[in-house]
PDB file of N, CA and C in Angstrom:
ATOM      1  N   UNK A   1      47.073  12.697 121.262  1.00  0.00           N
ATOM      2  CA  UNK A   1      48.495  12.893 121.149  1.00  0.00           C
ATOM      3  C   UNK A   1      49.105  12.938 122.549  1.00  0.00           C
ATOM      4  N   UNK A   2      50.202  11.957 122.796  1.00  0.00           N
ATOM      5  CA  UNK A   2      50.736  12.114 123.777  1.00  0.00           C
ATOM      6  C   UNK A   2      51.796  13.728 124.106  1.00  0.00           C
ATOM      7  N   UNK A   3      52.367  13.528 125.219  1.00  0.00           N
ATOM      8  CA  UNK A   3      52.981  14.883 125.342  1.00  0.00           C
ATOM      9  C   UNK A   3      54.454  14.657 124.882  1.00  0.00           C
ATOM     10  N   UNK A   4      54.996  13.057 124.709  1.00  0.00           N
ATOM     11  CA  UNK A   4      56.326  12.604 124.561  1.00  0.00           C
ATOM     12  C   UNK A   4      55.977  12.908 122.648  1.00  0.00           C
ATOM     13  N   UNK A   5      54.878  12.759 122.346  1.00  0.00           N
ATOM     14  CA  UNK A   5      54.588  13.064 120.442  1.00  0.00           C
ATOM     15  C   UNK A   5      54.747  14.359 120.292  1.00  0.00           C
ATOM     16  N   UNK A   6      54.256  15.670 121.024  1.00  0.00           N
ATOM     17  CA  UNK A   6      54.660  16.837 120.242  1.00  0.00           C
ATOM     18  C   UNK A   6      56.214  17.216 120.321  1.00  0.00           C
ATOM     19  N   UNK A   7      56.200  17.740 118.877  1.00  0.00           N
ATOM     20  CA  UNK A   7      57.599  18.262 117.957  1.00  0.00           C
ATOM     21  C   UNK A   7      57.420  19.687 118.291  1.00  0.00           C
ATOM     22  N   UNK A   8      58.764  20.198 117.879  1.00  0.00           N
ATOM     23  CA  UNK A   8      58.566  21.738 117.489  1.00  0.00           C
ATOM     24  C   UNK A   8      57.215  22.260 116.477  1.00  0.00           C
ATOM     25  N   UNK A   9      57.822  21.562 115.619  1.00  0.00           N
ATOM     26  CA  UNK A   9      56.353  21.945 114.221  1.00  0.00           C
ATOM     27  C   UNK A   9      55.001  21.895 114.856  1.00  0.00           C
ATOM     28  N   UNK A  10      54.925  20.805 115.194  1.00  0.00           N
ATOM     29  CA  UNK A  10      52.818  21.458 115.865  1.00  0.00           C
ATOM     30  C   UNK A  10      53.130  22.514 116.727  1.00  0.00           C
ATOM     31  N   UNK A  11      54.206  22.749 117.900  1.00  0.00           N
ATOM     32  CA  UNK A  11      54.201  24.159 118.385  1.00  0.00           C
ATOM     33  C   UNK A  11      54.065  25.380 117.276  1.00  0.00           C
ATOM     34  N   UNK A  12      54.916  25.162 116.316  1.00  0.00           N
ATOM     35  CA  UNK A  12      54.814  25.828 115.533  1.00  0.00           C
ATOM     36  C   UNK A  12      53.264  26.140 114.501  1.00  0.00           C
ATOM     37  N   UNK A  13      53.039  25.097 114.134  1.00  0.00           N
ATOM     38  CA  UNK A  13      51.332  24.794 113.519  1.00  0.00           C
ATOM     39  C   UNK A  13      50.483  25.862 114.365  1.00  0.00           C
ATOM     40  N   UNK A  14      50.235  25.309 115.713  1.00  0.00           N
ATOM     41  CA  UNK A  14      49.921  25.466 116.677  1.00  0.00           C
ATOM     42  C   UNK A  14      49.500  27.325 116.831  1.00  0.00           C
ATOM     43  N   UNK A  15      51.063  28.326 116.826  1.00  0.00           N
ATOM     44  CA  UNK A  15      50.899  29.284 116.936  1.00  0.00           C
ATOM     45  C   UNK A  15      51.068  30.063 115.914  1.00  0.00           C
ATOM     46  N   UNK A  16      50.747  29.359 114.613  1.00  0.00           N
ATOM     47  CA  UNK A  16      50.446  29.884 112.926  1.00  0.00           C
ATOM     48  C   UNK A  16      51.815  30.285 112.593  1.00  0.00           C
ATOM     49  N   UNK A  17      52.833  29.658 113.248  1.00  0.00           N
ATOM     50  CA  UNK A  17      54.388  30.264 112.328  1.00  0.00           C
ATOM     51  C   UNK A  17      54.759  29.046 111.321  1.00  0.00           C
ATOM     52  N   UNK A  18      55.003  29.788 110.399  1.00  0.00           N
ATOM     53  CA  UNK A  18      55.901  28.807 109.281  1.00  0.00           C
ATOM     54  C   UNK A  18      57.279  29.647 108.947  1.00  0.00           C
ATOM     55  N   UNK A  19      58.108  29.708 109.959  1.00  0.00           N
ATOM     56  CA  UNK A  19      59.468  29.880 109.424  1.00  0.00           C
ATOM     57  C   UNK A  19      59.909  28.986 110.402  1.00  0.00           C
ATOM     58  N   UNK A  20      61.390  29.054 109.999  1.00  0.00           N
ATOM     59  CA  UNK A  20      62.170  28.413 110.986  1.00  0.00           C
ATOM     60  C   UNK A  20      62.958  29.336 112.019  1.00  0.00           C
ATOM     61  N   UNK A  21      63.312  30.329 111.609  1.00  0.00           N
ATOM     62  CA  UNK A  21      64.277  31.000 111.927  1.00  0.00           C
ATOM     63  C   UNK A  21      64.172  30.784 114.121  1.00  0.00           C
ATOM     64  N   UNK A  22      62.754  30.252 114.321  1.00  0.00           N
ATOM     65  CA  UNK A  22      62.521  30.530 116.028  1.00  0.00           C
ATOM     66  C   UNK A  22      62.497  29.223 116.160  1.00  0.00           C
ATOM     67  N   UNK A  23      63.143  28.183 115.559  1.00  0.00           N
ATOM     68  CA  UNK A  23      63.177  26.690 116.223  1.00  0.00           C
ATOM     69  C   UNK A  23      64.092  26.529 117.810  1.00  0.00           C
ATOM     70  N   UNK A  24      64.931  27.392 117.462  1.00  0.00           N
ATOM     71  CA  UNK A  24      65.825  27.114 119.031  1.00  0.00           C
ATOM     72  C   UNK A  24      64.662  27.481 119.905  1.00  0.00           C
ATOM     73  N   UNK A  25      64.284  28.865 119.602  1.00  0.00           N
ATOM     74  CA  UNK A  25      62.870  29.442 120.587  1.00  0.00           C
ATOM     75  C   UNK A  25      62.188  27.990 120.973  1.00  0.00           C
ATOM     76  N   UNK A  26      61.557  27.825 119.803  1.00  0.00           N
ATOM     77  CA  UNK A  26      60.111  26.878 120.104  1.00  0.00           C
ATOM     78  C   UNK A  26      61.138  25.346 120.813  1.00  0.00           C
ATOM     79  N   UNK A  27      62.142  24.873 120.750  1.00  0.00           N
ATOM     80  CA  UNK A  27      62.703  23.915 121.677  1.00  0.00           C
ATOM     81  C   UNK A  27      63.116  24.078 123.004  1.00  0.00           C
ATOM     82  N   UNK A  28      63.595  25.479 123.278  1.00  0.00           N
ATOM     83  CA  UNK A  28      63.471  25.860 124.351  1.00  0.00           C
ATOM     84  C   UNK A  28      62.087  25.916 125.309  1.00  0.00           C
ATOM     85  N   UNK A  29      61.172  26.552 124.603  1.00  0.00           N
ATOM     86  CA  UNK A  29      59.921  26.549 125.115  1.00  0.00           C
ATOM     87  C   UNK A  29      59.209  24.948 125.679  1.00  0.00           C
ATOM     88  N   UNK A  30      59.518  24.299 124.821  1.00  0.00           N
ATOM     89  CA  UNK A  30      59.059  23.092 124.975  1.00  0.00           C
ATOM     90  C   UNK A  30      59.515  22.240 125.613  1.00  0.00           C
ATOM     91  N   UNK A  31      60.651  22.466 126.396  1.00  0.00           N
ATOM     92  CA  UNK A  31      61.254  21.924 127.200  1.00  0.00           C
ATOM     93  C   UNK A  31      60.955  22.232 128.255  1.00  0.00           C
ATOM     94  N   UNK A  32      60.614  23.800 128.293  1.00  0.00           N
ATOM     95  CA  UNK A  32      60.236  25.115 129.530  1.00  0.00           C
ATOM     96  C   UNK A  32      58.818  24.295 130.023  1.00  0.00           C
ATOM     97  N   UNK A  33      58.028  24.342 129.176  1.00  0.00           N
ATOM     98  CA  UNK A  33      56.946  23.935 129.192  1.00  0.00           C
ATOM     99  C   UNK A  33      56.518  22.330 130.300  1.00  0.00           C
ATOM    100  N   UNK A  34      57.338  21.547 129.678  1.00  0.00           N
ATOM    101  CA  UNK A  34      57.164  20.145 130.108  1.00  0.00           C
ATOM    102  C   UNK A  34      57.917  20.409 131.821  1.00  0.00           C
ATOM    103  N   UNK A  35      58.808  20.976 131.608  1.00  0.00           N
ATOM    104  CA  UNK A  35      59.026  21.480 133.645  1.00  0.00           C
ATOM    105  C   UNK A  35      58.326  22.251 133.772  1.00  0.00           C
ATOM    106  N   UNK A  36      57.884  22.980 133.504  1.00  0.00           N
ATOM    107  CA  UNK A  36      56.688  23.635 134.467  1.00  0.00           C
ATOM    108  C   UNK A  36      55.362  23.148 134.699  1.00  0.00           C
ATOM    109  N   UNK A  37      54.890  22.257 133.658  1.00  0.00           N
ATOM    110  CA  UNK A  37      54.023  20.804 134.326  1.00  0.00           C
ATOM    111  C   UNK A  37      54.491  20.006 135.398  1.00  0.00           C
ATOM    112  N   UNK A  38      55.888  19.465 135.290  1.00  0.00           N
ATOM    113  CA  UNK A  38      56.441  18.400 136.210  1.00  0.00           C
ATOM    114  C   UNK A  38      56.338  18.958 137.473  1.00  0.00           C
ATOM    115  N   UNK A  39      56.881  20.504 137.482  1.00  0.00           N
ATOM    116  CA  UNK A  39      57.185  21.264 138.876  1.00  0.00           C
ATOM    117  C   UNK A  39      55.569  21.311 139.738  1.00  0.00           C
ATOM    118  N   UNK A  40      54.488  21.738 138.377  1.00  0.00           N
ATOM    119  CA  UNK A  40      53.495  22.337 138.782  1.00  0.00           C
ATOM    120  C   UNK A  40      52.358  21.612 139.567  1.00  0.00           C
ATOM    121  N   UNK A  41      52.816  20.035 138.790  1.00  0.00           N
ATOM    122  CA  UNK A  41      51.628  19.296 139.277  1.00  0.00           C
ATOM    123  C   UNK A  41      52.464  18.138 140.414  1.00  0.00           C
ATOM    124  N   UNK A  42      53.977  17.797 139.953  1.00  0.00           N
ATOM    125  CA  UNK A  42      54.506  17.213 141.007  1.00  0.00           C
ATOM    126  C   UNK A  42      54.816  15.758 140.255  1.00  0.00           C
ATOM    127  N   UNK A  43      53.857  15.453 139.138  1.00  0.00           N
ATOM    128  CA  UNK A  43      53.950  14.210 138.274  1.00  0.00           C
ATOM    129  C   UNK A  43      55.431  14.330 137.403  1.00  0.00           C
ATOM    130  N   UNK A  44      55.979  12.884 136.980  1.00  0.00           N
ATOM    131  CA  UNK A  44      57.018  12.916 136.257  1.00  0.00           C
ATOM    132  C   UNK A  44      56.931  12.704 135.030  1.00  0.00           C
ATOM    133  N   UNK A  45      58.063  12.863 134.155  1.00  0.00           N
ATOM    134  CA  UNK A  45      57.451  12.884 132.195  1.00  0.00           C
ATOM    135  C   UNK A  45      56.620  11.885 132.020  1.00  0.00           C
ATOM    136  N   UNK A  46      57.177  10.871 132.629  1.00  0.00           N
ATOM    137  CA  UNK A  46      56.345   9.447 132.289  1.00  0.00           C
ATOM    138  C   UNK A  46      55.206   9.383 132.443  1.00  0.00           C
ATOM    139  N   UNK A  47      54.371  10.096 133.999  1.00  0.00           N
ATOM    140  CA  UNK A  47      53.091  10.410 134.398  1.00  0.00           C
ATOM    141  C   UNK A  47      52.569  11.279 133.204  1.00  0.00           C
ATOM    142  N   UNK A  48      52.792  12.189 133.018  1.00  0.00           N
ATOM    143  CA  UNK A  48      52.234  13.896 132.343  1.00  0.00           C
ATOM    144  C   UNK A  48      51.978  12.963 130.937  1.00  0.00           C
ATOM    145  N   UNK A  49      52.886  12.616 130.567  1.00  0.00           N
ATOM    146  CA  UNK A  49      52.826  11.151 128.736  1.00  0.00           C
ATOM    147  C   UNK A  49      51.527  10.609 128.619  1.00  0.00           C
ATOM    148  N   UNK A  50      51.094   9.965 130.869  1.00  0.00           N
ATOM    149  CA  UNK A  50      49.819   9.167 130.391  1.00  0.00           C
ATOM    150  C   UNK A  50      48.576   9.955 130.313  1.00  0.00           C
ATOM    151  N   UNK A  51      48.710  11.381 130.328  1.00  0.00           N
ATOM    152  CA  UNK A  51      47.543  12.309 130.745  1.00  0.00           C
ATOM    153  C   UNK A  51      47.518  12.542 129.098  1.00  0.00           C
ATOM    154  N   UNK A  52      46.574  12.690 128.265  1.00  0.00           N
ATOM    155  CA  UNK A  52      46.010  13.467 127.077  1.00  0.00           C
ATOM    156  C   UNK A  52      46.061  14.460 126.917  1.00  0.00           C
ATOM    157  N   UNK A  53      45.302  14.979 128.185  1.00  0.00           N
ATOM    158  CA  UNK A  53      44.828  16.533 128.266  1.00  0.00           C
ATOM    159  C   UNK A  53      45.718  17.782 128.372  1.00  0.00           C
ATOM    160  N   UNK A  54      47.167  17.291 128.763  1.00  0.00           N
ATOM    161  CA  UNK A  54      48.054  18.023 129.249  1.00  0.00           C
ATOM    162  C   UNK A  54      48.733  17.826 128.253  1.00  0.00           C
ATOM    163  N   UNK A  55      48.030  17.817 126.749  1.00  0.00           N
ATOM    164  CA  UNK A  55      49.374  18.010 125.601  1.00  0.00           C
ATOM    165  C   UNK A  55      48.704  19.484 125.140  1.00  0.00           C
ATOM    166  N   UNK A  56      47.135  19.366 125.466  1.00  0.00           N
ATOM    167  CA  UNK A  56      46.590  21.327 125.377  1.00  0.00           C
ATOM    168  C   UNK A  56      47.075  22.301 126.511  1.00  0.00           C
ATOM    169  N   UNK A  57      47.369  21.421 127.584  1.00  0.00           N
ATOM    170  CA  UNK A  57      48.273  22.502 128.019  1.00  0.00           C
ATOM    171  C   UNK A  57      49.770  22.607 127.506  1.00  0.00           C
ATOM    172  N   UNK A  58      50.507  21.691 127.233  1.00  0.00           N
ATOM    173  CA  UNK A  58      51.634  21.955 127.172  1.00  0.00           C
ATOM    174  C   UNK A  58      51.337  23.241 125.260  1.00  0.00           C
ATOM    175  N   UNK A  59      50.221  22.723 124.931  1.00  0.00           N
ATOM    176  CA  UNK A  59      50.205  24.268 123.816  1.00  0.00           C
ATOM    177  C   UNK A  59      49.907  25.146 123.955  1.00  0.00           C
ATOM    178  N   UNK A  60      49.125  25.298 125.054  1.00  0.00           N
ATOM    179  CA  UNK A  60      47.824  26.442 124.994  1.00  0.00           C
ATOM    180  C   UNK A  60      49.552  27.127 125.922  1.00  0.00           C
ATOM    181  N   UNK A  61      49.900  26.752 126.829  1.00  0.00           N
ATOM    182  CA  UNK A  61      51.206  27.296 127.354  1.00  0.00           C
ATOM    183  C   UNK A  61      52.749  27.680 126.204  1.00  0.00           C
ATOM    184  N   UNK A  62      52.850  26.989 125.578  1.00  0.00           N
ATOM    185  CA  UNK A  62      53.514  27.260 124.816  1.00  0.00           C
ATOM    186  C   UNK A  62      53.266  28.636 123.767  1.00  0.00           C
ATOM    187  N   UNK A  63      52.067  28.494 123.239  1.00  0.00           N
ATOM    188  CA  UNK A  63      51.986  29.741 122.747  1.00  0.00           C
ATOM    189  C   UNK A  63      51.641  30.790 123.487  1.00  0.00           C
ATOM    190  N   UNK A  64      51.889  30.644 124.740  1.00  0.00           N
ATOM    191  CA  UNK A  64      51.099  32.081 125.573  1.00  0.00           C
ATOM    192  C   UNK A  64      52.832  32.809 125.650  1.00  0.00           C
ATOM    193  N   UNK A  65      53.789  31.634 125.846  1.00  0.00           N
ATOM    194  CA  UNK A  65      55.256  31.985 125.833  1.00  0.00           C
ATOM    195  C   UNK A  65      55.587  32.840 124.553  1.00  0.00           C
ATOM    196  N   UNK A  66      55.422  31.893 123.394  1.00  0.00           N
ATOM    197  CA  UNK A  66      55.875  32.814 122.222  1.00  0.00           C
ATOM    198  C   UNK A  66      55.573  34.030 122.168  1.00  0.00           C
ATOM    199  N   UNK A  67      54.174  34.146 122.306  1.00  0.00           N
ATOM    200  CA  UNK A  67      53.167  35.104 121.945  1.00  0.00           C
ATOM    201  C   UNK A  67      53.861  36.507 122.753  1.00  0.00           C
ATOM    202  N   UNK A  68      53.663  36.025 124.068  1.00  0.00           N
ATOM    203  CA  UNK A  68      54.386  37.435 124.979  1.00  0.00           C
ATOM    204  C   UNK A  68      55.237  37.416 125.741  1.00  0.00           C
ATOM    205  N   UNK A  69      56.243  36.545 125.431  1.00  0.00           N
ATOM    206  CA  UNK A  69      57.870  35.989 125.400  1.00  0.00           C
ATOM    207  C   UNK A  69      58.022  36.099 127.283  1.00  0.00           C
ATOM    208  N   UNK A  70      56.808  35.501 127.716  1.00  0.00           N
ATOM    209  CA  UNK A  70      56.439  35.518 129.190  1.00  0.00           C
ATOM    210  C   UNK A  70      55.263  35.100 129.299  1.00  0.00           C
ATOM    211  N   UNK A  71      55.219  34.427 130.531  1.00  0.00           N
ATOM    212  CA  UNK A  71      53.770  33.844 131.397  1.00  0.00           C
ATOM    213  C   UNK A  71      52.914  34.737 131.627  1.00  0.00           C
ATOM    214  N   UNK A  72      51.956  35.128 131.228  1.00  0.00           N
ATOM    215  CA  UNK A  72      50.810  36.328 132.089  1.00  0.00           C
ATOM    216  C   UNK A  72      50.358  35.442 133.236  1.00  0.00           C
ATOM    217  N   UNK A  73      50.581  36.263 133.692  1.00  0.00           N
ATOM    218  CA  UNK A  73      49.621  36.648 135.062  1.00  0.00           C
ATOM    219  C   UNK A  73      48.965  38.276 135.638  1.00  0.00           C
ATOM    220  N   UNK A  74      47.465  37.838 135.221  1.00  0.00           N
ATOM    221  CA  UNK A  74      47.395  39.120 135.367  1.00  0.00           C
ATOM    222  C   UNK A  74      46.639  38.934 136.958  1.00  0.00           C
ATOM    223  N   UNK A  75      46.692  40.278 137.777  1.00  0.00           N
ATOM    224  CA  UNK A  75      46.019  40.458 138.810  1.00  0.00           C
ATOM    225  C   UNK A  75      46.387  39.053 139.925  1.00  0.00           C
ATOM    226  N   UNK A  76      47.395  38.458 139.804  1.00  0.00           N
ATOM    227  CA  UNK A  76      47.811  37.330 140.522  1.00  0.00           C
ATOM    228  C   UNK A  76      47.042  35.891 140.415  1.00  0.00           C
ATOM    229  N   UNK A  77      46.973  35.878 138.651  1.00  0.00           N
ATOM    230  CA  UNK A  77      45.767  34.913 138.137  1.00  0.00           C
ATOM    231  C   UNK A  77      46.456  34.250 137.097  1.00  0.00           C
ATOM    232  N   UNK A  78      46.073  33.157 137.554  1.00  0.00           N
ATOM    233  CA  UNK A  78      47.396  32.072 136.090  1.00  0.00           C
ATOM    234  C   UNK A  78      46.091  31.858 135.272  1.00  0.00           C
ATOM    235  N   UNK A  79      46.613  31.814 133.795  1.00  0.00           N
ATOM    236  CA  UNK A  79      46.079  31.185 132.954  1.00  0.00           C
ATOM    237  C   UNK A  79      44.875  30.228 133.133  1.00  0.00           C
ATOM    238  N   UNK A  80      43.513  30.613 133.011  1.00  0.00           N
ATOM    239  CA  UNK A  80      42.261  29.452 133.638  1.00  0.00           C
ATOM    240  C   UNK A  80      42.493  28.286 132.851  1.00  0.00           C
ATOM    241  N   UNK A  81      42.839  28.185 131.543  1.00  0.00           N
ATOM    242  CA  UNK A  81      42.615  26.887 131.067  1.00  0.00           C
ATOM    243  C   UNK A  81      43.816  25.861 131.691  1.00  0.00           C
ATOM    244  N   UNK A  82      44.882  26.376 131.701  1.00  0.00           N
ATOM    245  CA  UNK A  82      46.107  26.105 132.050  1.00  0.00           C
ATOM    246  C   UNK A  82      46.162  25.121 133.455  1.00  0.00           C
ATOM    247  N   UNK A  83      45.686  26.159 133.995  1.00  0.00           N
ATOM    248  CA  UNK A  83      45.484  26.481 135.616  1.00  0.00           C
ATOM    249  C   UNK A  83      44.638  24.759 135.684  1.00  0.00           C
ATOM    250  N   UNK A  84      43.150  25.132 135.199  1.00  0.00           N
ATOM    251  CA  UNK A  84      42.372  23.734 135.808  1.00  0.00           C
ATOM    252  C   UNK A  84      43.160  22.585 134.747  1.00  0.00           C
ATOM    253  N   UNK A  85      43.701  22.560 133.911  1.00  0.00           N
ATOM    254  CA  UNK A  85      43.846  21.268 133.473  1.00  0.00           C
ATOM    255  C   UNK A  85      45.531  20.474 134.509  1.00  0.00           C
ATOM    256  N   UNK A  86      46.223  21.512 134.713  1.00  0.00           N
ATOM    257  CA  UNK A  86      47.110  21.291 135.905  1.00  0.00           C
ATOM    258  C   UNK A  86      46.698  21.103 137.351  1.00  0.00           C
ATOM    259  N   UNK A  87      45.844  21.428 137.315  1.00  0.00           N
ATOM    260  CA  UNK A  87      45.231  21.227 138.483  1.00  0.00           C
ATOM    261  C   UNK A  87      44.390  19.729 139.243  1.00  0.00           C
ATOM    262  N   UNK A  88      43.980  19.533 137.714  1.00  0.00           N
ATOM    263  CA  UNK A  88      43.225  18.185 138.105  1.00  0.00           C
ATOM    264  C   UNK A  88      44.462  17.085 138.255  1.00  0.00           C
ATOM    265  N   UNK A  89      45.725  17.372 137.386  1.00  0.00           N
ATOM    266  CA  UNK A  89      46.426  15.961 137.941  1.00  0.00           C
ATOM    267  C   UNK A  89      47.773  15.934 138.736  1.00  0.00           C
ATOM    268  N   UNK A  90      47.683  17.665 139.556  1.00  0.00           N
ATOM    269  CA  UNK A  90      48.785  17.798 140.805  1.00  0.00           C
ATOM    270  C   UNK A  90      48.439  17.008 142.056  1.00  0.00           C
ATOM    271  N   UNK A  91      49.436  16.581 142.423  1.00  0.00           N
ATOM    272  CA  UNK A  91      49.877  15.356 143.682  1.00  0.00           C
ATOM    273  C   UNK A  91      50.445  16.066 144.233  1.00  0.00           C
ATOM    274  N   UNK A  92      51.149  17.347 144.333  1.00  0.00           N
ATOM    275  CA  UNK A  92      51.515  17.717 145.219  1.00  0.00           C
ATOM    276  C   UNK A  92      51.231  18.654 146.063  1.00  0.00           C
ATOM    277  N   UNK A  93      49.940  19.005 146.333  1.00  0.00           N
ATOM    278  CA  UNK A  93      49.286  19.947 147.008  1.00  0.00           C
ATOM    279  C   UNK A  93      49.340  19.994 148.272  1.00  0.00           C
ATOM    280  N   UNK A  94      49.648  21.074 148.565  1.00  0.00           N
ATOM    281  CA  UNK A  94      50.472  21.250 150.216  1.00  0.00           C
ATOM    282  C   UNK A  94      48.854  21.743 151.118  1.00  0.00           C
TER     283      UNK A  94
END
């Protein structure tokens, strides 16, 4: 699945909700989501589209949002899965 293919609903699938009532939520998020790839790795939608792997991040991130309506970071530590799959396709490393 590309990252331009996920909908709200697999976010939703995704983090076991079946209502609607949090669709603005989950579109917001998913928008949140896809810039904070672009920002993170430096690639543009079009790039992040040709990556696979970065549609489990754009979920595994998405539900970490719903879940605790914020990014953890604990102890000054991003998300490991998150972290290496952004990692392998940032260009912009200073």
């Amino acid at each position: 699945m590309l990252v331009s293919e996920i909908t709200i609903q697999d976010l939703k699938n995704y983090a076991r909700v079946d209502y609607d009532e949090d669709d603005l939520l989950f579109s917001s998020i998913l928008e949140a989501c896809k810039l904070y790839i672009t920002s993170y790795t430096g690639l543009t939608l079009e790039q992040i589209d040709a990556k696979e792997d970065l549609t489990m991040a754009i979920f595994v991130l998405s539900n970490e949002l719903y879940e605790n309506r914020t990014f953890t970071v604990l102890d000054n530590k991003v998300n490991v899965v998150i972290k290496s799959i952004l990692d392998m396709h940032s260009i912009n490393l200073l």
